[in-house]
Protein backbone atom coordinates (compact mmCIF):
# COMPACT_ATOMS: atom_id res chain seq x y z
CA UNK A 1 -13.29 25.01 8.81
CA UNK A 2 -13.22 22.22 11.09
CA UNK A 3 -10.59 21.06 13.37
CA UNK A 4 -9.95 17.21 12.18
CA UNK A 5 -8.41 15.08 15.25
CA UNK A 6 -6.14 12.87 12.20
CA UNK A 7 -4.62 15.87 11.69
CA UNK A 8 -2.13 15.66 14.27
CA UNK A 9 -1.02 12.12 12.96
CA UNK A 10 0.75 14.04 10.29
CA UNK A 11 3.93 13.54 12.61
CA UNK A 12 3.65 10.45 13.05
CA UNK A 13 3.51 9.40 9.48
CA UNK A 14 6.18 11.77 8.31
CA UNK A 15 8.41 9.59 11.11
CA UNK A 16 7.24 6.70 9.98
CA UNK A 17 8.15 7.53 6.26
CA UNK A 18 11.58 8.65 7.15
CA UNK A 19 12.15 4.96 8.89
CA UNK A 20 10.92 3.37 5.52
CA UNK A 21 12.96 5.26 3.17
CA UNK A 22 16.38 4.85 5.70
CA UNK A 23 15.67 0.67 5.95
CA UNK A 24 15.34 1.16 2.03
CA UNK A 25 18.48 2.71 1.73
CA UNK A 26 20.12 0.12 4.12
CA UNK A 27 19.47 -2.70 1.95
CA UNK A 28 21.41 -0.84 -1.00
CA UNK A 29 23.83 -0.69 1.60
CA UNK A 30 23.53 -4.25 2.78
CA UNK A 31 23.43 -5.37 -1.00
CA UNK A 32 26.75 -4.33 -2.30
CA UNK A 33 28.55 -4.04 1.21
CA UNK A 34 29.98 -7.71 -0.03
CA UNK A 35 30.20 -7.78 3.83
CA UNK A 36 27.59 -10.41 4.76
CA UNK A 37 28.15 -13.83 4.07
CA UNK A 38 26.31 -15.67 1.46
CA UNK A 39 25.00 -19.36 0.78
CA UNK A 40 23.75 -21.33 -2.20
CA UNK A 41 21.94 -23.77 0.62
CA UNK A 42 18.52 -24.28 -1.96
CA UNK A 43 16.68 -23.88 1.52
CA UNK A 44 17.53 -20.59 1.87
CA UNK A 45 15.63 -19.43 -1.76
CA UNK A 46 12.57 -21.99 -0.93
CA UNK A 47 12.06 -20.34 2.60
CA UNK A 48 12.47 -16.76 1.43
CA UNK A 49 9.78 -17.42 -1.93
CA UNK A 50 7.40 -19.29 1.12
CA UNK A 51 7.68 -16.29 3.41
CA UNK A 52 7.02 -13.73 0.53
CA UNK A 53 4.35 -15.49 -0.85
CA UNK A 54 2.48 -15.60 2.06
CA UNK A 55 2.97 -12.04 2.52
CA UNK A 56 1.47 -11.74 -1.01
CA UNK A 57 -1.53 -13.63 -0.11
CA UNK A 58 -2.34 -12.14 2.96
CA UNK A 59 -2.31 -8.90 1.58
CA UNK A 60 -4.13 -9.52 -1.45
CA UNK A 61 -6.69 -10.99 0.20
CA UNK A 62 -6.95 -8.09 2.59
CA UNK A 63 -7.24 -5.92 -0.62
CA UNK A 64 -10.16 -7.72 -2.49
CA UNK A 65 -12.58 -6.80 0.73
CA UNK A 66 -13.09 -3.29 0.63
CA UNK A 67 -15.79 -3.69 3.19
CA UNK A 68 -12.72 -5.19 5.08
CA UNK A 69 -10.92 -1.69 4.45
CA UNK A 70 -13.53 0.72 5.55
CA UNK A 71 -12.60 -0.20 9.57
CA UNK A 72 -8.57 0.55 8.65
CA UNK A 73 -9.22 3.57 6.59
CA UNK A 74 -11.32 4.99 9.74
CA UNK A 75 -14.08 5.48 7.23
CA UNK A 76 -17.95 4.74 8.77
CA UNK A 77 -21.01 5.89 8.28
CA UNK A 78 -22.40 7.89 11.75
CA UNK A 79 -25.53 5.02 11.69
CA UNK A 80 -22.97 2.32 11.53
CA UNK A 81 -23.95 0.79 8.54
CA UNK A 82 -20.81 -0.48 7.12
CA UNK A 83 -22.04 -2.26 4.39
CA UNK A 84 -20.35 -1.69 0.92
CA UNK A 85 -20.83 -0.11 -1.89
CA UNK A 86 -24.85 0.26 -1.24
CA UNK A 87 -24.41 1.82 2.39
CA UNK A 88 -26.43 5.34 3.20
CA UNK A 89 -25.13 7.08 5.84
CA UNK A 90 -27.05 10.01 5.79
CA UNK A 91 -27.11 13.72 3.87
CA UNK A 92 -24.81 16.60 3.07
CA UNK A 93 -27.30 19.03 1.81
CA UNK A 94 -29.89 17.67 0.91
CA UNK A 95 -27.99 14.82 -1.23
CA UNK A 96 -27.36 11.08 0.22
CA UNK A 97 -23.69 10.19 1.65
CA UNK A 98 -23.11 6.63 0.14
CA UNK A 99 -20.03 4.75 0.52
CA UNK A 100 -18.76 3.97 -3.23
CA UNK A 101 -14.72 1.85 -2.88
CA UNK A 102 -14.79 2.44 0.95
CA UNK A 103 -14.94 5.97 0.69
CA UNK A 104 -17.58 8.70 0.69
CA UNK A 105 -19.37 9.73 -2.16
CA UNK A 106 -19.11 13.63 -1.32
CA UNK A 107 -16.50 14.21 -4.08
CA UNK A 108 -13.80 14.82 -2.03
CA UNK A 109 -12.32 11.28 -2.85
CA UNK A 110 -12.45 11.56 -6.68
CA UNK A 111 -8.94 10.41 -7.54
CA UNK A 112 -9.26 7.47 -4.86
CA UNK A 113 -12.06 5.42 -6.59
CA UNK A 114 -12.87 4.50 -10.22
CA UNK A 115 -16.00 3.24 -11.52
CA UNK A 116 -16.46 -0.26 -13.51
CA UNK A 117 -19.57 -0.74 -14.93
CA UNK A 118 -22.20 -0.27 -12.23
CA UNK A 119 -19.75 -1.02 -9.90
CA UNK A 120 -16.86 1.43 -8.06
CA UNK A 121 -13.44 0.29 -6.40
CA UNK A 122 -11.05 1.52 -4.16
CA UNK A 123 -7.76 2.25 -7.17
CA UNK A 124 -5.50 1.75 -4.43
CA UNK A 125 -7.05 -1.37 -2.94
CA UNK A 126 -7.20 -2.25 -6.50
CA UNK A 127 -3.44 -1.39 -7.21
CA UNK A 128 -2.26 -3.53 -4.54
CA UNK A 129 -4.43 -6.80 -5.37
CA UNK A 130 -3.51 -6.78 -8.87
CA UNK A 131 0.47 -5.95 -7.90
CA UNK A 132 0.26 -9.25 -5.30
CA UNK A 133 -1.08 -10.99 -7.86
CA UNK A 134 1.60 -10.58 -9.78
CA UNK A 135 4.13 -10.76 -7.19
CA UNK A 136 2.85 -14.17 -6.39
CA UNK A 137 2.98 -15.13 -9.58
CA UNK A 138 6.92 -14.06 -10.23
CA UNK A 139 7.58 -15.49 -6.79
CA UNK A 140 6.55 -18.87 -7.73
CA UNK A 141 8.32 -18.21 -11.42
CA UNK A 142 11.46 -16.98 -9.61
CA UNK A 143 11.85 -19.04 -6.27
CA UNK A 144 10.46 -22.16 -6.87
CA UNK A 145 10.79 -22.88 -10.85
CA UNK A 146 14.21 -20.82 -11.19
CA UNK A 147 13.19 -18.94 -14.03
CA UNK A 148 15.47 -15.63 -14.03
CA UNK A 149 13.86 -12.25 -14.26
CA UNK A 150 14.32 -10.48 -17.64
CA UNK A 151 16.87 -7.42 -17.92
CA UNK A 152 19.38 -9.11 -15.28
CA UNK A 153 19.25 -8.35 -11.54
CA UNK A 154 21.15 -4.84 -11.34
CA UNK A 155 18.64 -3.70 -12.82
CA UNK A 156 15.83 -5.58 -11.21
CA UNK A 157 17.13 -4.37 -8.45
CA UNK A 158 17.29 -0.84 -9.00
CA UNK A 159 13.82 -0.85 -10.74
CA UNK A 160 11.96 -2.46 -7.32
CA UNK A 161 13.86 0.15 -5.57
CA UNK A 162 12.18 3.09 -7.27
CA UNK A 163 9.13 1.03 -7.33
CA UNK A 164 8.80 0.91 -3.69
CA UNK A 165 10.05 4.65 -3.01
CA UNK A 166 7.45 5.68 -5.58
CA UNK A 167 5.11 3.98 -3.78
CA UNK A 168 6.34 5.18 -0.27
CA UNK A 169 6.27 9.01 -1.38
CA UNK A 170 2.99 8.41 -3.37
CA UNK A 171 1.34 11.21 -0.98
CA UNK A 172 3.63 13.85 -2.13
CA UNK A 173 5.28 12.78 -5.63
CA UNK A 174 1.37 12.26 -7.26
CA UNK A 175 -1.18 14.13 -4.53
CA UNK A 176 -2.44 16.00 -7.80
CA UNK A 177 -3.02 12.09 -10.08
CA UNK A 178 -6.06 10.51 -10.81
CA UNK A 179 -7.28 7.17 -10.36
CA UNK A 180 -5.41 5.71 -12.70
CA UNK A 181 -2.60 7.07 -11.29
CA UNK A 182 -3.13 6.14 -7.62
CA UNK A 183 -3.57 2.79 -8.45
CA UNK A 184 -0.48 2.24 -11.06
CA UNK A 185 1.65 3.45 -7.58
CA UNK A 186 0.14 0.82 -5.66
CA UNK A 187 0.98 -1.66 -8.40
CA UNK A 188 4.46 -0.79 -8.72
CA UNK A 189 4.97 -0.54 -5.03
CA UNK A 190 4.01 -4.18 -4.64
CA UNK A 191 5.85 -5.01 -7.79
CA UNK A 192 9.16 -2.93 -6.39
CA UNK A 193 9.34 -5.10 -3.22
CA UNK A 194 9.21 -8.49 -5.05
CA UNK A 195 11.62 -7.28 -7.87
CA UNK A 196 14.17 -5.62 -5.12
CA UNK A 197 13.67 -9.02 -3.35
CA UNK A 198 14.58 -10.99 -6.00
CA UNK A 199 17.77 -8.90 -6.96
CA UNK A 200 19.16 -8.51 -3.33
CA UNK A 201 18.49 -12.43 -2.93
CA UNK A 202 20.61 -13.21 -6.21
CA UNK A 203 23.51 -10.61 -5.79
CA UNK A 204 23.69 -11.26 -2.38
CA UNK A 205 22.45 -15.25 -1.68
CA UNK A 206 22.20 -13.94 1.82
CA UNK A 207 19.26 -15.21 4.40
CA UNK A 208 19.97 -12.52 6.90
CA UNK A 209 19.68 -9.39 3.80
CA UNK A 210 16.24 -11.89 2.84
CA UNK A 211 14.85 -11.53 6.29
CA UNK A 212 15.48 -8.05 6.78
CA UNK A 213 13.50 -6.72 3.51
CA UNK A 214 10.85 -9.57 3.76
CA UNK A 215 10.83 -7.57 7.57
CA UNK A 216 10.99 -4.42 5.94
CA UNK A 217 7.71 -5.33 4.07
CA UNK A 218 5.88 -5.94 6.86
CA UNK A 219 7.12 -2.37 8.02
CA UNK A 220 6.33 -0.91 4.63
CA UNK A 221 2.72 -1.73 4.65
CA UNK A 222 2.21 -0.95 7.62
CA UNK A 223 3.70 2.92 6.71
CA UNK A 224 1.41 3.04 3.62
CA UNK A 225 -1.60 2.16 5.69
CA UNK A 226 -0.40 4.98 7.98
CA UNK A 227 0.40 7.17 5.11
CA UNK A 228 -3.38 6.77 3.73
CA UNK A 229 -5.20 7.45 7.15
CA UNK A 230 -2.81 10.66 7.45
CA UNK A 231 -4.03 11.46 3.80
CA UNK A 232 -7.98 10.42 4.06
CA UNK A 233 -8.16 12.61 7.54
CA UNK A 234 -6.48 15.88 5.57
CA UNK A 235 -8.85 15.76 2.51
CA UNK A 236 -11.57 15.37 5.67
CA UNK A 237 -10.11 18.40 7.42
CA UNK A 238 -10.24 20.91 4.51
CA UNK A 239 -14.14 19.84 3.63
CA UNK A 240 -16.83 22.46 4.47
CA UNK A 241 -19.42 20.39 5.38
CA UNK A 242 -20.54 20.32 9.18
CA UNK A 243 -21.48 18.02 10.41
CA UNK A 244 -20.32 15.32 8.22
CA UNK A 245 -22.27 11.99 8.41
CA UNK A 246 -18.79 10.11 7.40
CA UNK A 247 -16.64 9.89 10.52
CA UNK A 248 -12.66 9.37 9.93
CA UNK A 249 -11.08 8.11 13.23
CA UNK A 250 -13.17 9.85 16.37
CA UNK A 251 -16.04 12.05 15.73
CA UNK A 252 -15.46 15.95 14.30
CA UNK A 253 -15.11 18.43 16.88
């Protein structure tokens, strides 16, 4: 079995996590410290929704170009085609490497892709779109037409706090889902950050607790695209096949 150089990222990641889930716990902390001040200043909701929703944009954006992905994932083919869905890279015996959802057709990435049609995505690309979607839409629902979420926002706020632990520990709370599985995380992970928003911002009607999670979500993607890199280059690492045509990150040794 091969050495695989993303291996040794697995520290790295793991630190990473462990900063995520500590600035999640903080804003429990922050939220019911009753320690920083708060204002009903309508500014203060209009600039948090703006911020947010362009953080839901960008994102979802990013998420609808899987081509877009391949380069972040590390995934490309050793020719350096990097077209989509139709790319041949080369052969594992005998049999053509495509790229099918940004990833390699070898099998390996099963519970990463699902098939439409003629047509395969990414589920966790897929996962995040659709959760930004909605985010977007609740933001503009919530911050801009205040419409109140449904079941009150203790428990909004609890539920986007699972939501985005769930979708922080996805790696090693559902390594063993499918598809459909991967990308329900992704949704609520997207979902728990705008609902966790929304009930720290009304408990708390505090800018500074609003500008450190819309922070923290900068930080948080950031982890998950970390998290998936340390992931994609383990599956890589246990695979037999030498050499592969799909390099992850620098070339196998």
């Amino acid at each position: 079995m091969k050495e695989h150089p993303t291996i040794h990222k697995g520290f790295t990641s793991s630190c990473l996590l462990l900063l995520a889930l500590i600035g999640l716990s903080f804003i429990a902390l922050m939220t019911f410290s009753n320690r920083i001040p708060g204002t009903d200043d309508p500014w203060r909701k209009a600039l948090t929704g703006s911020i947010f929703a362009s953080i839901c944009i960008s994102g979802t954006l990013f998420a609808l170009f899987p081509s877009k992905c391949l380069q972040m994932f590390h995934f490309r083919p050793q020719n350096g085609d990097e077209t989509s869905n139709k790319s041949e890279a080369a052969s594992i015996n005998g049999k053509n490497l495509r790229f099918r959802g940004h990833h390699p057709s070898c099998g390996n990435f099963w519970s990463h892709t699902f098939e439409i049609g003629n047509e395969t995505f990414c589920a966790g690309c897929f996962g995040l779109a659709l959760g930004g979607i909605l985010s977007f839409v609740g933001t503009i629902l919530y911050f801009f037409a205040d419409i109140p979420p449904i079941g009150g926002y203790l428990f909004v706020f609890w539920a986007g706090f699972v939501g985005v632990a769930c979708g922080l520990l996805q790696y090693h709370l559902f390594r063993y889902g499918g598809s459909l599985t991967h990308a329900f995380v992704n949704i609520i992970f997207v979902l728990g950050a705008f609902l966790l928003l929304v009930g720290a911002d009304d408990l708390t009607r505090s800018l500074q607790t609003a500008i450190y999670i819309l922070t923290l979500n900068v930080f948080w993607i950031y982890t998950r695209i970390e998290l998936s890199r340390w992931n994609h280059g383990a599956i890589c690492s246990k695979c037999e096949a030498e050499p592969c045509p799909a390099i992850y990150g620098e070339a196998h040794r």
